[in-house]
PDB file of N, CA and C in Angstrom:
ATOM      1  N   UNK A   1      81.590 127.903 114.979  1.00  0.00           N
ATOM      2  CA  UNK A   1      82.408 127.167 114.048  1.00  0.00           C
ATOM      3  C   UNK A   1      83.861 127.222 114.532  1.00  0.00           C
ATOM      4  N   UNK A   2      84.574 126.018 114.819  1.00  0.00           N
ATOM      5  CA  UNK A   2      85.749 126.255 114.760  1.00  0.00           C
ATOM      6  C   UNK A   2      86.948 125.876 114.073  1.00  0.00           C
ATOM      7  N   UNK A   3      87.684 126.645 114.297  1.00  0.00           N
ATOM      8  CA  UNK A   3      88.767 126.339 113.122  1.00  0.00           C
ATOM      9  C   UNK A   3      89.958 126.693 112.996  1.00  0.00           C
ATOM     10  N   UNK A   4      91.265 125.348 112.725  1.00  0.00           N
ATOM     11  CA  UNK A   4      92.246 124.495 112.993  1.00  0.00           C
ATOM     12  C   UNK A   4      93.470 125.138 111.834  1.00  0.00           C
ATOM     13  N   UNK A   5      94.020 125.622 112.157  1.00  0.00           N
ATOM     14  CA  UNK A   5      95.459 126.329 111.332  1.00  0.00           C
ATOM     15  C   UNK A   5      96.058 125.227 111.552  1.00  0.00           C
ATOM     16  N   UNK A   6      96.651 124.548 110.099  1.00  0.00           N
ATOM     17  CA  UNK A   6      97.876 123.393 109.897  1.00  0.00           C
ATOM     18  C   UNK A   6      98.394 124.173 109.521  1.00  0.00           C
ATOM     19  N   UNK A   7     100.440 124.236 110.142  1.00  0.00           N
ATOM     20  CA  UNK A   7     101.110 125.382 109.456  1.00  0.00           C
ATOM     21  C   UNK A   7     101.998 123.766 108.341  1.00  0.00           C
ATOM     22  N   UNK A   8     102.479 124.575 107.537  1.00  0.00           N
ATOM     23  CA  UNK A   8     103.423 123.846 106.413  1.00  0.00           C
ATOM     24  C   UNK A   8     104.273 122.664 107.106  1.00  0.00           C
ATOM     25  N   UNK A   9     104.957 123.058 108.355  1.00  0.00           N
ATOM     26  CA  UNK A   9     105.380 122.034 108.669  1.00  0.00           C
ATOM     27  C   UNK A   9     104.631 120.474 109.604  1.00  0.00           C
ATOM     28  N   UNK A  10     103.502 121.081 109.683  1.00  0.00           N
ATOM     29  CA  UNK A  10     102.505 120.002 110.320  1.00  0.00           C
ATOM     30  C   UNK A  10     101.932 119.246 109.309  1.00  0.00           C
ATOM     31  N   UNK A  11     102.162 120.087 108.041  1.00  0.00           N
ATOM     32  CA  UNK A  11     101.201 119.755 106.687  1.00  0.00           C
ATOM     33  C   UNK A  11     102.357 118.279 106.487  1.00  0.00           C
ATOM     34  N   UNK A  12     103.892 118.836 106.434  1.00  0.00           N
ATOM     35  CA  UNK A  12     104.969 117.726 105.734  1.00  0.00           C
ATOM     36  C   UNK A  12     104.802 116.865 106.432  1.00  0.00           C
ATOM     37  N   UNK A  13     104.732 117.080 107.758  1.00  0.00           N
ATOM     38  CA  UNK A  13     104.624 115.870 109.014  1.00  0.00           C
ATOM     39  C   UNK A  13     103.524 115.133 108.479  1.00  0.00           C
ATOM     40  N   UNK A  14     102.313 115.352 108.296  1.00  0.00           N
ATOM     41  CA  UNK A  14     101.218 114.705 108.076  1.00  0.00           C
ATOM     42  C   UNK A  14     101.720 113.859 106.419  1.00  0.00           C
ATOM     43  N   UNK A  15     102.151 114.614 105.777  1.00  0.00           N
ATOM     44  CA  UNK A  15     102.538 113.873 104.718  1.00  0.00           C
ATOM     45  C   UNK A  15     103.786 112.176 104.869  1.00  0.00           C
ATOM     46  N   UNK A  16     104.487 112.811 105.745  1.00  0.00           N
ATOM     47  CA  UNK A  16     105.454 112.032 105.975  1.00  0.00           C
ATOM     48  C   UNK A  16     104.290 110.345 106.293  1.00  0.00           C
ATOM     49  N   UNK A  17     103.795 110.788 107.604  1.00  0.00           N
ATOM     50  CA  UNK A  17     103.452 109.773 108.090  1.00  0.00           C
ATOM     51  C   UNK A  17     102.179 109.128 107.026  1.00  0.00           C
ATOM     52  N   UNK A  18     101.675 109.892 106.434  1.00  0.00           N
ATOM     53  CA  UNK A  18     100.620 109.154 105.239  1.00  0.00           C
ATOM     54  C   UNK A  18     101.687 108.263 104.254  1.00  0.00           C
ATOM     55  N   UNK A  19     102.902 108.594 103.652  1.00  0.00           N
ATOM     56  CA  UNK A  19     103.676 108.005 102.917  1.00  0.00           C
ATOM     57  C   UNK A  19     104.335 106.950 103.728  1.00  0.00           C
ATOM     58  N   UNK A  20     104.812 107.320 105.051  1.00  0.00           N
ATOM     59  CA  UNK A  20     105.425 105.923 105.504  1.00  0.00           C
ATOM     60  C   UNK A  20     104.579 104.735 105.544  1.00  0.00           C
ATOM     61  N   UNK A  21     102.941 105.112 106.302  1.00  0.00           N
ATOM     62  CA  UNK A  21     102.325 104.123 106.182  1.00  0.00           C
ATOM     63  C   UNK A  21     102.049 103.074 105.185  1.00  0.00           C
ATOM     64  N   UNK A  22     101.936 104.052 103.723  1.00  0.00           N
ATOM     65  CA  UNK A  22     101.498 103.313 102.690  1.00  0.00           C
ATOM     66  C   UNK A  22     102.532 102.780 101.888  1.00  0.00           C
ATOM     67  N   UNK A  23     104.067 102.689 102.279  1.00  0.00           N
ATOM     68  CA  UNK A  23     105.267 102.372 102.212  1.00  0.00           C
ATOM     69  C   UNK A  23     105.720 100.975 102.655  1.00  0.00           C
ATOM     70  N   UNK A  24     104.866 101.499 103.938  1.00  0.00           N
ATOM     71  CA  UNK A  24     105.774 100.334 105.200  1.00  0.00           C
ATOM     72  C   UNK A  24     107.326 100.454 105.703  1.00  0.00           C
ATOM     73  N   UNK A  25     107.282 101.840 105.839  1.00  0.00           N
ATOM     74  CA  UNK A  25     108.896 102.780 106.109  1.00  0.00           C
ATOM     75  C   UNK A  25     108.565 103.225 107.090  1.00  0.00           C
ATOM     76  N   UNK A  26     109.328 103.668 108.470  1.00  0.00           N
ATOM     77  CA  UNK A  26     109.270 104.637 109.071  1.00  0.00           C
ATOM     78  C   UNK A  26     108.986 106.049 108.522  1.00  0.00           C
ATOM     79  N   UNK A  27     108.226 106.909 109.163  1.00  0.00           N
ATOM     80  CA  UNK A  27     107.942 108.458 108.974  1.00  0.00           C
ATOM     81  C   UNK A  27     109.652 109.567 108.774  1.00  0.00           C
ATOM     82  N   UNK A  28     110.351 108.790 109.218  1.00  0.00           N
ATOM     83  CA  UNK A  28     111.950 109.680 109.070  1.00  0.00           C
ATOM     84  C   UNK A  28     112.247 109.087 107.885  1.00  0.00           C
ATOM     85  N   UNK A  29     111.940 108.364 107.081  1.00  0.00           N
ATOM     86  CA  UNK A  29     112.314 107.547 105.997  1.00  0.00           C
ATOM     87  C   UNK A  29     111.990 108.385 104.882  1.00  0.00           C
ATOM     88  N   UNK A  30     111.115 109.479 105.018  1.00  0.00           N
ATOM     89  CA  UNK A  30     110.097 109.911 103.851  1.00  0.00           C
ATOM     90  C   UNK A  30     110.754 111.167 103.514  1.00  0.00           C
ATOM     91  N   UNK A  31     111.086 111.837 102.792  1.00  0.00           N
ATOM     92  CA  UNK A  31     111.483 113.449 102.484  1.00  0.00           C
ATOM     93  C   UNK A  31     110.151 113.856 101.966  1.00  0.00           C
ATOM     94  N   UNK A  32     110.050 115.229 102.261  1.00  0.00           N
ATOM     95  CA  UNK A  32     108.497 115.662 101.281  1.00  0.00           C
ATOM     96  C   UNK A  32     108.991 117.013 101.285  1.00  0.00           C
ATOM     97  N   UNK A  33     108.215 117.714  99.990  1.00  0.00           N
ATOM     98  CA  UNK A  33     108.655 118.956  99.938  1.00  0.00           C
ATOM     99  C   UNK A  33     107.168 119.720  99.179  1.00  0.00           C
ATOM    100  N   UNK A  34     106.631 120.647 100.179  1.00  0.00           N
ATOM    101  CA  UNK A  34     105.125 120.748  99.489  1.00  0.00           C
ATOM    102  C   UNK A  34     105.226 121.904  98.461  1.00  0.00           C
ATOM    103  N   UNK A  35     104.280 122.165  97.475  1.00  0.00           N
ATOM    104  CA  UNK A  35     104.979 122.710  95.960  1.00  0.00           C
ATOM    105  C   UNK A  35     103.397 123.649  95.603  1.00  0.00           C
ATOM    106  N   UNK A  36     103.320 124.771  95.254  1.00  0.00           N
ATOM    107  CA  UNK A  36     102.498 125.287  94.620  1.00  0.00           C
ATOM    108  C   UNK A  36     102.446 126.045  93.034  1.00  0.00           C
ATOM    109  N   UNK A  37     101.395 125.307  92.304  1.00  0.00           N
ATOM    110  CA  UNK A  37     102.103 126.257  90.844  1.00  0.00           C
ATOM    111  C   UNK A  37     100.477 126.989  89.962  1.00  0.00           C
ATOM    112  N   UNK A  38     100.605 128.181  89.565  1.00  0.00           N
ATOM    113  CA  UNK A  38      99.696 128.436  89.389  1.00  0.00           C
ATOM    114  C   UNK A  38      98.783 128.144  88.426  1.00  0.00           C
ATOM    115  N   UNK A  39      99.011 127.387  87.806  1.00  0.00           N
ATOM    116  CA  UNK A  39      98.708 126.301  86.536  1.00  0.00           C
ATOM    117  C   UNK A  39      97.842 125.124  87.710  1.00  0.00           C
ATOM    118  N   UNK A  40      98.929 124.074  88.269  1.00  0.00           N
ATOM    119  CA  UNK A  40      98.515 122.880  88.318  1.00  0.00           C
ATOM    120  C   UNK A  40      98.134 123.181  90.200  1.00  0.00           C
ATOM    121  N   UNK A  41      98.468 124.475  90.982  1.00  0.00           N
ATOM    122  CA  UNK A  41      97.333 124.036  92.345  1.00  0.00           C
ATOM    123  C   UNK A  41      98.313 123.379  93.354  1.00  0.00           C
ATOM    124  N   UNK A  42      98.333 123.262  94.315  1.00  0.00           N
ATOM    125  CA  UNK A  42      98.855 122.401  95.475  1.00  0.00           C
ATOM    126  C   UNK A  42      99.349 121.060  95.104  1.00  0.00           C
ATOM    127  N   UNK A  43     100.692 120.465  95.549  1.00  0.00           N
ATOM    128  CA  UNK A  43     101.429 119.272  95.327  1.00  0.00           C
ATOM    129  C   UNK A  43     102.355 118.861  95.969  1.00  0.00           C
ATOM    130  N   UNK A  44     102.642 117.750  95.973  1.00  0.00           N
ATOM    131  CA  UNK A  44     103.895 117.599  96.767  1.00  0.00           C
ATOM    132  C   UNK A  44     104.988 116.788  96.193  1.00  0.00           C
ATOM    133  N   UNK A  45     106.109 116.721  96.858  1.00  0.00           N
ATOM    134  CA  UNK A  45     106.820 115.955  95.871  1.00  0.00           C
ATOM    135  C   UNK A  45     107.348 115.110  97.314  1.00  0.00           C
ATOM    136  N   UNK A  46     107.698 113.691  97.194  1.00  0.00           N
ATOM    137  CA  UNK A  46     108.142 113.170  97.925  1.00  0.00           C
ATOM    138  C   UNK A  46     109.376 111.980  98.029  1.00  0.00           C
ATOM    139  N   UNK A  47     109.873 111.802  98.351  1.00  0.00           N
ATOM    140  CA  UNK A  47     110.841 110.527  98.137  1.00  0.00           C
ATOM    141  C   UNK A  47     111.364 109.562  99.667  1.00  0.00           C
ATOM    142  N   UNK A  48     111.135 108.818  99.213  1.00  0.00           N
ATOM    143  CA  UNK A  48     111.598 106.921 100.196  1.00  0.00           C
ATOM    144  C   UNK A  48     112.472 106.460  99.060  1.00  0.00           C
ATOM    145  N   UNK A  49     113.053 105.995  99.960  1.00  0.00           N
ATOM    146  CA  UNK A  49     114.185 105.055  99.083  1.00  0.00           C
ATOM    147  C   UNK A  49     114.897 105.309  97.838  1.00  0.00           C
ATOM    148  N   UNK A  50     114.750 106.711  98.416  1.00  0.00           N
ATOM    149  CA  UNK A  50     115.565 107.348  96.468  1.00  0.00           C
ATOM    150  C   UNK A  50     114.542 107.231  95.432  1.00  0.00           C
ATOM    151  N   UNK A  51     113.544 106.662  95.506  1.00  0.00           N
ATOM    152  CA  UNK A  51     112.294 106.713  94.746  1.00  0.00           C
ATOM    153  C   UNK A  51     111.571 107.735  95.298  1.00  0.00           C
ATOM    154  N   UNK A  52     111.331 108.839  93.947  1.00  0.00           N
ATOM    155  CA  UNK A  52     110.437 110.251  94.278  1.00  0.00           C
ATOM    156  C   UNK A  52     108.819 109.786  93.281  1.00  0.00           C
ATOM    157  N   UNK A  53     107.983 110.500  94.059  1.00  0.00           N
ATOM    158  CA  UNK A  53     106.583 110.493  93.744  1.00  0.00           C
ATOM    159  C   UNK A  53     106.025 111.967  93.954  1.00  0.00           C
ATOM    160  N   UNK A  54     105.357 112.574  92.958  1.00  0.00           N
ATOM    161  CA  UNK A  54     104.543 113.625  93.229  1.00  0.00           C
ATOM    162  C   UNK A  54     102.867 113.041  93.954  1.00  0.00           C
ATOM    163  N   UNK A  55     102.444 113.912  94.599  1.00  0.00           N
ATOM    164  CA  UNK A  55     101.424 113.894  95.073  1.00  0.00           C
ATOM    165  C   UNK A  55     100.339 115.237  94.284  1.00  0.00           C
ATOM    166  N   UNK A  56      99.338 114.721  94.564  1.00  0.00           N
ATOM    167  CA  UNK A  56      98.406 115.806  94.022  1.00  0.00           C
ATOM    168  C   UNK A  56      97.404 116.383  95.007  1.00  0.00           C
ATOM    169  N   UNK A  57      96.745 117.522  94.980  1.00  0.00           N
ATOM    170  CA  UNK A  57      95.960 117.941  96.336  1.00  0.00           C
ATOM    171  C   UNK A  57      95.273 116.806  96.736  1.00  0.00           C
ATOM    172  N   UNK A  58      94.396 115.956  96.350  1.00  0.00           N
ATOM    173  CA  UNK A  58      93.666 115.047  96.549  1.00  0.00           C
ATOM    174  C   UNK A  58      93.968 113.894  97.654  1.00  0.00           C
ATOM    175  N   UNK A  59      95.574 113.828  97.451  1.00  0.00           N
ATOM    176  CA  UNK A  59      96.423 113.233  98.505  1.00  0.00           C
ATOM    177  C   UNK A  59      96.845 114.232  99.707  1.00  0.00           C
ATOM    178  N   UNK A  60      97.577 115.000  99.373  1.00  0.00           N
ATOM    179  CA  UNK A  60      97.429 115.941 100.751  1.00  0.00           C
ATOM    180  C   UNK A  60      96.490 116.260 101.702  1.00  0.00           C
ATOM    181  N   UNK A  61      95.085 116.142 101.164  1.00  0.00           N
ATOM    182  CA  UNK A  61      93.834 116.530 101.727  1.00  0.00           C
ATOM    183  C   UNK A  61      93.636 114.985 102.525  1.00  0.00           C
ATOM    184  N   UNK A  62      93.961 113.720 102.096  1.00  0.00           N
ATOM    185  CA  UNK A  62      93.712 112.401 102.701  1.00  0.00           C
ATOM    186  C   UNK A  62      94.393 112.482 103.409  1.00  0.00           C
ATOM    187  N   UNK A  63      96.066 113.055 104.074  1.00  0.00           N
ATOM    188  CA  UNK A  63      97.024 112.866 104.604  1.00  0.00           C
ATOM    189  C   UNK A  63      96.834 113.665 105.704  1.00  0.00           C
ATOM    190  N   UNK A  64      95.791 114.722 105.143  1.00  0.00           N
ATOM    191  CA  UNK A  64      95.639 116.085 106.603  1.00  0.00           C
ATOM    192  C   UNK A  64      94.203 115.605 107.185  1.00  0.00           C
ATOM    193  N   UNK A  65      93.891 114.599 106.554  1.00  0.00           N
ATOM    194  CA  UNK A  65      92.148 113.884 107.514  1.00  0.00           C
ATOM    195  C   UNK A  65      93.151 112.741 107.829  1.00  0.00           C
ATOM    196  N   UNK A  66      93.937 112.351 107.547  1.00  0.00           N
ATOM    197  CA  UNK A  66      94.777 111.094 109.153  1.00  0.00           C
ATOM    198  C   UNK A  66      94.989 111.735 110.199  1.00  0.00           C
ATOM    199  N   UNK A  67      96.011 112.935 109.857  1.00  0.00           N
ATOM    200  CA  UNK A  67      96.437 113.685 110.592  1.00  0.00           C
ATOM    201  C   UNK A  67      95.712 114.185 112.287  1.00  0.00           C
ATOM    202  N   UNK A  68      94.542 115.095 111.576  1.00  0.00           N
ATOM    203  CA  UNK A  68      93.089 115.260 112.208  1.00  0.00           C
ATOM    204  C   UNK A  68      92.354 113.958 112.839  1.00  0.00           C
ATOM    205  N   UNK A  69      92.382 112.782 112.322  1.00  0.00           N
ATOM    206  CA  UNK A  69      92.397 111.996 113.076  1.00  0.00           C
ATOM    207  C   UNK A  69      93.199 111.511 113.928  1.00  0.00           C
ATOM    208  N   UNK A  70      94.378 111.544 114.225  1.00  0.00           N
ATOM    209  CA  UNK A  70      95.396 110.869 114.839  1.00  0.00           C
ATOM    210  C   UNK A  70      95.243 112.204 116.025  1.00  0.00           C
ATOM    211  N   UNK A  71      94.362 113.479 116.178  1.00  0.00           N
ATOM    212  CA  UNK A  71      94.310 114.368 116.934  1.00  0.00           C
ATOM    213  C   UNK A  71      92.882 114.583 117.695  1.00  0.00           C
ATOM    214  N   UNK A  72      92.599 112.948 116.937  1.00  0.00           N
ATOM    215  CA  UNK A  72      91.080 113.544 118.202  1.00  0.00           C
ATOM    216  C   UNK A  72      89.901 114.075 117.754  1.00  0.00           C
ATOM    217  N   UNK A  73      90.028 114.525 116.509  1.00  0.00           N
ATOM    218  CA  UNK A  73      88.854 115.447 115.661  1.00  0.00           C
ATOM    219  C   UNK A  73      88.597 114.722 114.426  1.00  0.00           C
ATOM    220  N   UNK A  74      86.881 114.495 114.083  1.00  0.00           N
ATOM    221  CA  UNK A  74      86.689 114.085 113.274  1.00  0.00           C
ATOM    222  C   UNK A  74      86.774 114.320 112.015  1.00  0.00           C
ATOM    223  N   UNK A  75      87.695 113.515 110.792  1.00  0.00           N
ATOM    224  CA  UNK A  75      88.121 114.304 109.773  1.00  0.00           C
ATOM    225  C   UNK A  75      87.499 114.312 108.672  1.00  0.00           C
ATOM    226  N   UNK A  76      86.245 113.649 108.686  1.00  0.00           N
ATOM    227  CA  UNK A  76      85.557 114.185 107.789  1.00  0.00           C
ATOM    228  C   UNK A  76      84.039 114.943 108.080  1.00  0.00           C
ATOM    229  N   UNK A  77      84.097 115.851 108.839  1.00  0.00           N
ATOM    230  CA  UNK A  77      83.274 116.622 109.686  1.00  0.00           C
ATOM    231  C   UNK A  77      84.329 118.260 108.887  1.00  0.00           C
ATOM    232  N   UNK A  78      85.602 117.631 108.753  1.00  0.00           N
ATOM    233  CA  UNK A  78      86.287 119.026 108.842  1.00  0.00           C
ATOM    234  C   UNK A  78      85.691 119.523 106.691  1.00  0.00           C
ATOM    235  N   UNK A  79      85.956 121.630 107.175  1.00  0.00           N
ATOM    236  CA  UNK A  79      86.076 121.686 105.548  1.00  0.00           C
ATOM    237  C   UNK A  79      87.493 121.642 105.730  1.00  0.00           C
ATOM    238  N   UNK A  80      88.161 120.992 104.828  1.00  0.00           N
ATOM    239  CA  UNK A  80      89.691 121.621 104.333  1.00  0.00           C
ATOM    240  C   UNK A  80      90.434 122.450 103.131  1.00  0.00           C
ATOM    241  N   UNK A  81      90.978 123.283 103.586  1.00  0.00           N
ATOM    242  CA  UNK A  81      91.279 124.317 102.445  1.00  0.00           C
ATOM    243  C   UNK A  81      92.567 124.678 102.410  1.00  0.00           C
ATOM    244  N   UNK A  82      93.564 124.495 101.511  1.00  0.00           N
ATOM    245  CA  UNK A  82      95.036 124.697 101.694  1.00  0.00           C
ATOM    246  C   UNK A  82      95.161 126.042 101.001  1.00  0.00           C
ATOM    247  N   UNK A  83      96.429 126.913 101.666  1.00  0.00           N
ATOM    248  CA  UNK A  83      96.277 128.099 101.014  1.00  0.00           C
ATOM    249  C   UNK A  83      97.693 128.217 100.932  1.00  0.00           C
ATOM    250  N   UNK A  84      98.078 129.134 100.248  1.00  0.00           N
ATOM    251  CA  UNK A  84      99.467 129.936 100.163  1.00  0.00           C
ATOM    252  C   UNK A  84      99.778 131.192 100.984  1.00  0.00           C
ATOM    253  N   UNK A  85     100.604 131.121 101.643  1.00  0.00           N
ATOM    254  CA  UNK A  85     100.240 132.562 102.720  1.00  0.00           C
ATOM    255  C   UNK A  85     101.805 133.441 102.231  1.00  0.00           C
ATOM    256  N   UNK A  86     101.878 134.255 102.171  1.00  0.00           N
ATOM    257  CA  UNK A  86     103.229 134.892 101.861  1.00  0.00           C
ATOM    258  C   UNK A  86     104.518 134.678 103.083  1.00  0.00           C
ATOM    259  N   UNK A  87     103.983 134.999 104.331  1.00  0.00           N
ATOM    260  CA  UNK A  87     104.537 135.097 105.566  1.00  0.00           C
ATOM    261  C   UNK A  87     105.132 133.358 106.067  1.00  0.00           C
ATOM    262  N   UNK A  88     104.017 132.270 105.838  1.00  0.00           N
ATOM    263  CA  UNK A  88     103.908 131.169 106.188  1.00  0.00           C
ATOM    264  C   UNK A  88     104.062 129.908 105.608  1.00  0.00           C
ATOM    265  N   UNK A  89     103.962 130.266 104.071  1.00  0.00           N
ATOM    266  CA  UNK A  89     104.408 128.891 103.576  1.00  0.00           C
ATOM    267  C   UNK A  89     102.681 128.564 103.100  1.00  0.00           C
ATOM    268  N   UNK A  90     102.976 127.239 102.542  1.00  0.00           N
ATOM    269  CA  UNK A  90     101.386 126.473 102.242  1.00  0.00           C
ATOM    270  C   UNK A  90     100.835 126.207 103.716  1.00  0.00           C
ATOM    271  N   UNK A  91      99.763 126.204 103.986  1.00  0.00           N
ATOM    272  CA  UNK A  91      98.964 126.279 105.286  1.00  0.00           C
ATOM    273  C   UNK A  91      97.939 125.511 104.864  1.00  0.00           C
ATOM    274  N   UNK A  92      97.085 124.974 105.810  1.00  0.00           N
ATOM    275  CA  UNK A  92      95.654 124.512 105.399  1.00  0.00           C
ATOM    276  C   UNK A  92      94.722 125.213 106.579  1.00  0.00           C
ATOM    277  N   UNK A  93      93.540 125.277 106.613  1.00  0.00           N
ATOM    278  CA  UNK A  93      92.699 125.486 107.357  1.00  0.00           C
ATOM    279  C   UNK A  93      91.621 124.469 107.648  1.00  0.00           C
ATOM    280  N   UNK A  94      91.412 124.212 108.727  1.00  0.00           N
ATOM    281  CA  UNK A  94      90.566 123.190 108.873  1.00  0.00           C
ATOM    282  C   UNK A  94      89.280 123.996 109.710  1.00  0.00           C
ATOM    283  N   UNK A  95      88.213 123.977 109.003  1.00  0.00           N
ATOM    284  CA  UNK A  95      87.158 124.174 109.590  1.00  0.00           C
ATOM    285  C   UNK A  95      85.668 123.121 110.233  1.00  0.00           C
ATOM    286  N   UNK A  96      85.398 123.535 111.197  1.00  0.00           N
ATOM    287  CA  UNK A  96      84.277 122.472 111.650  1.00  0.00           C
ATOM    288  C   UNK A  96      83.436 123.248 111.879  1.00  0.00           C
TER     289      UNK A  96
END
């Protein structure tokens, strides 16, 4: 089995470019800031054009199977699991 450490900042990157696409903005266009709360779970918050949008895991998880795709590996083959690491920030793990 192998398996794929996204650190936080590969996670925003991946976010970026899921929001520019579905924008029609460049990927530098996008701010994202990824958010964990122990109530509501993994989120993100993002903003284009001075217009902010939260995201919910459900989107992050679509944004880290582009990602994985745009790398060659099939992304829905992968498990994905986002975690909170103390040392690292939000992380995901991608397993195959």
């Amino acid at each position: 089995m192998e398996t794929v450490k996204i650190s936080e900042q590969e996670i925003i990157n991946a976010l970026c470019v899921y929001i520019a696409d579905k924008r029609q903005v460049a990927p530098t266009d996008v701010l994202a800031e990824l958010m964990y709360d122990d109530e509501y779970g993994f989120s993100a918050e993002v903003e284009v054009n001075g217009r902010t949008q939260i995201l919910i895991k459900a989107n992050l998880i679509e944004a880290l199977r582009l990602w994985l795709e745009e790398r060659g590996l099939d992304p829905f083959a992968a498990r994905l699991q986002l975690k909170l690491d103390e040392d690292e920030g939000i992380i995901a793990i991608a397993t195959f």
